[in-house]
N, C-alpha and C. Protein backbone atom coordinates (compact mmCIF):
# COMPACT_ATOMS: atom_id res chain seq x y z
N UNK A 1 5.36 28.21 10.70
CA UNK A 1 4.91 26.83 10.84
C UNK A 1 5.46 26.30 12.16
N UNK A 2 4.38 25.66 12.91
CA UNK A 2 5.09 25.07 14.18
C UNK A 2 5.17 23.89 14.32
N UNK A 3 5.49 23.42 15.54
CA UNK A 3 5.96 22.03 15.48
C UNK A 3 4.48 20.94 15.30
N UNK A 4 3.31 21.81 15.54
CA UNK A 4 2.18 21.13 16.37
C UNK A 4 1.76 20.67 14.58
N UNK A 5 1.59 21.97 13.77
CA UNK A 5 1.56 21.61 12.12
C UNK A 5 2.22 20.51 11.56
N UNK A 6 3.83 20.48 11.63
CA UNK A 6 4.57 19.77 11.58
C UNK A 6 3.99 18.40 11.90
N UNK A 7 3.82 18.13 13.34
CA UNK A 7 3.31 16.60 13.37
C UNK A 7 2.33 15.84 12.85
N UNK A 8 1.14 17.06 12.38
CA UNK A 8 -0.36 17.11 11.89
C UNK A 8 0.39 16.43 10.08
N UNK A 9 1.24 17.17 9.43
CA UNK A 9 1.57 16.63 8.63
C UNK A 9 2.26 15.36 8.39
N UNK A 10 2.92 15.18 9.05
CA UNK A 10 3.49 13.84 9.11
C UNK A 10 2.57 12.95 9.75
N UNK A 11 1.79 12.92 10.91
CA UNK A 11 0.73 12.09 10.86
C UNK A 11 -0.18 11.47 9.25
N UNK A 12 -0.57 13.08 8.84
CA UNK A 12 -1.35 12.61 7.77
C UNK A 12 -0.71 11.84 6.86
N UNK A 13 0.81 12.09 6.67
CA UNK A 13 1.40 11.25 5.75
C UNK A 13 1.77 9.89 5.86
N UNK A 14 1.53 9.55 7.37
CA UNK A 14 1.82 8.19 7.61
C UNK A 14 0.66 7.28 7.25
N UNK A 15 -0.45 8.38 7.91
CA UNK A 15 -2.12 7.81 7.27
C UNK A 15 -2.29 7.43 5.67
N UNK A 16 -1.32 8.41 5.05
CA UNK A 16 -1.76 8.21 3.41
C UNK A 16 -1.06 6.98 3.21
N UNK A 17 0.07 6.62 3.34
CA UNK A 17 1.07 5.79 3.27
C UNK A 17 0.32 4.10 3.79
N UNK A 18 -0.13 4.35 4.95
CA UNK A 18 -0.93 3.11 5.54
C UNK A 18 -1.82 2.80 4.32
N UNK A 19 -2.59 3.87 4.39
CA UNK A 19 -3.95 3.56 3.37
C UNK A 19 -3.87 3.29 2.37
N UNK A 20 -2.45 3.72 1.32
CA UNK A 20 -2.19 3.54 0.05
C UNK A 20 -1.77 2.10 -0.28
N UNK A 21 -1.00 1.45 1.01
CA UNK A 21 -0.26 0.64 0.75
C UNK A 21 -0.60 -0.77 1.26
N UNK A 22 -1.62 -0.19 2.48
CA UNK A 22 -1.90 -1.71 3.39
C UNK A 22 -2.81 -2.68 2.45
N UNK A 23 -3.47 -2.48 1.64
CA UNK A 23 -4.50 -3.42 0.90
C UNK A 23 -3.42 -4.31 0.27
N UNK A 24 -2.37 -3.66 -0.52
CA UNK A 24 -1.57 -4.83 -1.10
C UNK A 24 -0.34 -5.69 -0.49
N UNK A 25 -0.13 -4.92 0.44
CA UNK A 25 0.80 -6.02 1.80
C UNK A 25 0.33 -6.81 2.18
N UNK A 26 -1.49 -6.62 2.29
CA UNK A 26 -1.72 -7.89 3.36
C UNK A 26 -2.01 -8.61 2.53
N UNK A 27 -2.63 -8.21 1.30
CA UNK A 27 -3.51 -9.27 0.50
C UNK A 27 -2.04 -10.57 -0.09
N UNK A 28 -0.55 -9.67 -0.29
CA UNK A 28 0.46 -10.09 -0.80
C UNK A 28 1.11 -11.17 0.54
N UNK A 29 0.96 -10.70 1.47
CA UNK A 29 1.38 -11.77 2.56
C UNK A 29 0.18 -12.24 3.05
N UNK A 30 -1.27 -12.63 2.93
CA UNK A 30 -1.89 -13.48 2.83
C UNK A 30 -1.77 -14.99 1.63
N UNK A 31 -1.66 -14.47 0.61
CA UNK A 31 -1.43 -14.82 -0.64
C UNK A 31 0.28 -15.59 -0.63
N UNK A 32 1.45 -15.48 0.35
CA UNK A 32 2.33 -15.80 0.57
C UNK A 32 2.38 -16.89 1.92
N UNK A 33 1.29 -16.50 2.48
CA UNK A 33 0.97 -17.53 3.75
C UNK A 33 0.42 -18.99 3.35
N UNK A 34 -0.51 -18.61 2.52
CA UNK A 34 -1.49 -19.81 1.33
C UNK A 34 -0.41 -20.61 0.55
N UNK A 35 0.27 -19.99 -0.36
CA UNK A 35 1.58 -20.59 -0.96
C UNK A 35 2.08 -21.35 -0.19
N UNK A 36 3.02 -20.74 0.71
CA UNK A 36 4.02 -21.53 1.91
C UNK A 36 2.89 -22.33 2.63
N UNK A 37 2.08 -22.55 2.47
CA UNK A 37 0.95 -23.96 3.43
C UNK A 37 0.79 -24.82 2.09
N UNK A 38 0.93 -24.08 0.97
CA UNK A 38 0.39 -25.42 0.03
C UNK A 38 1.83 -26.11 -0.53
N UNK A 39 2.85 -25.51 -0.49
CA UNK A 39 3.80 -25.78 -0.63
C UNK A 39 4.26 -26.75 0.24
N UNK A 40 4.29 -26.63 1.47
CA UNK A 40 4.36 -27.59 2.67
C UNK A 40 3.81 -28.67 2.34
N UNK A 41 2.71 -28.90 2.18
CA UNK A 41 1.63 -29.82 2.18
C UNK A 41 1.92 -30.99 0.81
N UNK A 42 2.04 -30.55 -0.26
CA UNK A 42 3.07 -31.08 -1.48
C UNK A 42 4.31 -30.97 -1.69
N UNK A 43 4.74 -30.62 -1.00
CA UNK A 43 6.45 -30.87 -0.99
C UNK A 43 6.97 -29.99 -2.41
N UNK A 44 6.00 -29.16 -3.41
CA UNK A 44 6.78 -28.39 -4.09
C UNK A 44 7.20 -27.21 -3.32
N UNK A 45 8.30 -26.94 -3.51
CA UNK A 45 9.45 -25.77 -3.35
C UNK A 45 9.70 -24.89 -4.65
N UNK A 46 9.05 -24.63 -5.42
CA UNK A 46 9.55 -23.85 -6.89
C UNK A 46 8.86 -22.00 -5.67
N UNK A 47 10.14 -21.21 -6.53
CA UNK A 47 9.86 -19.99 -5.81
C UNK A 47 9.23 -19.27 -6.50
N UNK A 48 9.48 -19.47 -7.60
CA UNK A 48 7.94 -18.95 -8.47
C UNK A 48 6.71 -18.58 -8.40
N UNK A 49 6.54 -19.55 -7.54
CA UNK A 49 4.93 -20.28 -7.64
C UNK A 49 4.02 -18.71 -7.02
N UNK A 50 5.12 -18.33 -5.95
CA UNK A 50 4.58 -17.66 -4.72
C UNK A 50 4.60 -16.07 -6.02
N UNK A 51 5.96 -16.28 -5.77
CA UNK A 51 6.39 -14.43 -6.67
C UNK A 51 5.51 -14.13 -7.88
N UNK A 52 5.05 -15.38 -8.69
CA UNK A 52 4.04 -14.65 -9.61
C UNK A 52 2.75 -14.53 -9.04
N UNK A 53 1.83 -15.48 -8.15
CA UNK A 53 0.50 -14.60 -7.37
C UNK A 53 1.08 -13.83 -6.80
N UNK A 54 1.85 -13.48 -6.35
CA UNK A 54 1.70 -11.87 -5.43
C UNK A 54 1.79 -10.93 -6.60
N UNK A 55 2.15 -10.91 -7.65
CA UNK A 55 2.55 -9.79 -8.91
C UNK A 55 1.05 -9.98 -8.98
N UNK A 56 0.21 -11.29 -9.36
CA UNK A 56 -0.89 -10.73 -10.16
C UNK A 56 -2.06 -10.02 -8.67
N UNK A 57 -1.71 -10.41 -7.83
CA UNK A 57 -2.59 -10.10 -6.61
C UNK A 57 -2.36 -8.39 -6.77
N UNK A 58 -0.89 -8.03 -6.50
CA UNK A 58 -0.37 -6.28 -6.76
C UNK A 58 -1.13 -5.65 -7.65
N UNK A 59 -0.61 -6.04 -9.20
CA UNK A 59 -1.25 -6.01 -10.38
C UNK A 59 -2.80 -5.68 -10.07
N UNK A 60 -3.51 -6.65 -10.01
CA UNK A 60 -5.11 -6.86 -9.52
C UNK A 60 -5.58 -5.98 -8.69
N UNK A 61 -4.68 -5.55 -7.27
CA UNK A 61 -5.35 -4.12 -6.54
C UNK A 61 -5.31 -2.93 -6.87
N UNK A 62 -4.48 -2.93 -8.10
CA UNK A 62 -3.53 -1.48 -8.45
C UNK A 62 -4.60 -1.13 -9.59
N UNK A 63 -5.23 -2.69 -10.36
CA UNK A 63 -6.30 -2.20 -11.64
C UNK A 63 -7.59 -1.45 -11.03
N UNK A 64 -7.75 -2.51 -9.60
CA UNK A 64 -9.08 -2.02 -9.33
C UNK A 64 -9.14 -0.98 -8.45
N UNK A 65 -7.85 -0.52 -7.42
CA UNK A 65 -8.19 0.73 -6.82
C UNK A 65 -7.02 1.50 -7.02
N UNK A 66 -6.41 1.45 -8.18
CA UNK A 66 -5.79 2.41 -8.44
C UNK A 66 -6.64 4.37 -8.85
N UNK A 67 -7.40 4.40 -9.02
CA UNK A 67 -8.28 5.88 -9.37
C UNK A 67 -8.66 5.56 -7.86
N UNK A 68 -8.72 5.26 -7.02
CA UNK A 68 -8.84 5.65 -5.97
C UNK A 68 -7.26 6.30 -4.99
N UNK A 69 -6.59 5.55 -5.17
CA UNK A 69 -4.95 5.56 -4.52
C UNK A 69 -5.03 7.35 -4.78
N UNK A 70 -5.24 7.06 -6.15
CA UNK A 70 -4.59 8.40 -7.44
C UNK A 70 -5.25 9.79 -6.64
N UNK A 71 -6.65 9.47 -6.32
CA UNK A 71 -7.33 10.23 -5.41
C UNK A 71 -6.51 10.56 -4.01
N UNK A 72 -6.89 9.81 -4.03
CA UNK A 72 -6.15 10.10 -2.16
C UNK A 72 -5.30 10.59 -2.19
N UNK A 73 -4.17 10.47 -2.83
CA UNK A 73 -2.68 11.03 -2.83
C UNK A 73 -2.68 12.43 -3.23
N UNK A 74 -3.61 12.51 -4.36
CA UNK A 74 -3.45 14.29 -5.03
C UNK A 74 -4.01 15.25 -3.96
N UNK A 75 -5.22 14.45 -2.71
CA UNK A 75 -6.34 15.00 -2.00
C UNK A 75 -4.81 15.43 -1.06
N UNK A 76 -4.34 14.42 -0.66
CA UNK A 76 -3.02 14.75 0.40
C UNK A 76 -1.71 15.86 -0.24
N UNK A 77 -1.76 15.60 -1.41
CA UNK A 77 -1.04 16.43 -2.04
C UNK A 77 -1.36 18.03 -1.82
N UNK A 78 -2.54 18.50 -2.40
CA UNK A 78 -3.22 19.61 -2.61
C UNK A 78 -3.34 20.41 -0.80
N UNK A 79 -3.44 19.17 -0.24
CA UNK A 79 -3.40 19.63 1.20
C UNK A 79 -2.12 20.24 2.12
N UNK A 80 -1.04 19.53 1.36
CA UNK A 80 0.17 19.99 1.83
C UNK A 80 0.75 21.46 1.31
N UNK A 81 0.39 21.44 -0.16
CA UNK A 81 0.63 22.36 -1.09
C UNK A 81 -0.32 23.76 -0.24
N UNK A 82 -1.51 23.44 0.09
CA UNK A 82 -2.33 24.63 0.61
C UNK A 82 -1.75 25.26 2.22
N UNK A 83 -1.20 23.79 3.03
CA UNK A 83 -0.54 24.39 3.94
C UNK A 83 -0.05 25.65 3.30
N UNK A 84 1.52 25.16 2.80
CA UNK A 84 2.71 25.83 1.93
C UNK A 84 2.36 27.22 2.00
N UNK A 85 1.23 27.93 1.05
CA UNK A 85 0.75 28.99 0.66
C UNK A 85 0.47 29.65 2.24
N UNK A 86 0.35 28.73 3.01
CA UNK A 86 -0.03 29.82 3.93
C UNK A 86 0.85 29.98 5.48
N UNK A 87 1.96 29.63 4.75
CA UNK A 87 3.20 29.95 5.75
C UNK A 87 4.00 31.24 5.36
C-alpha cells in the first residue's frame, strides 16, 4: 500500500464524514441562528428553547435519511475492507 492509496483513503473518508454529517450541522446551526434572532427580538433567554429544536431538527434528519447515511457508510465500508484484501 502506498502513500498515493493512503491519501485516496483518507480523502474518501473525509468525503463520507462531510456527507454524513453536513445536513445536520447546518440545518442545527441554521435552526440556532433563527432561535438566537428570535430570542433577541423578545428578550426571552431560556436555553432550552434552542437545545430542544436542534434535537428534534437531528432527530428529524436521522428519521428521514438515516437508510441513506446507513448506505453510504457500509458502501465506504465495503470499500476499505476490499482495499484490505488486496494488500
Amino acid at each position: 500500500m502506498d502513500t498515493g492509496m493512503i491519501t485516496d483513503v483518507m480523502r474518501d473518508a473525509v468525503g463520507v464524514v462531510i456527507k454524513l454529517g453536513g445536513p445536520m450541522l447546518v440545518l442545527s446551526m441554521l435552526a440556532g441562528v433563527l432561535i438566537a434572532i428570535f430570542q433577541a427580538v423578545t428578550q426571552i433567554h431560556e436555553q432550552t428553547i434552542g437545545f430542544i429544536l436542534k434535537v428534534v431538527i437531528i432527530v428529524g434528519v436521522l428519521l428521514l435519511a438515516g437508510g441513506w447515511m446507513l448506505t453510504t457508510l457500509q458502501d465506504y465500508t465495503r470499500e476499505v475492507f476490499d482495499l484490505m484484501t488486496q494488500i
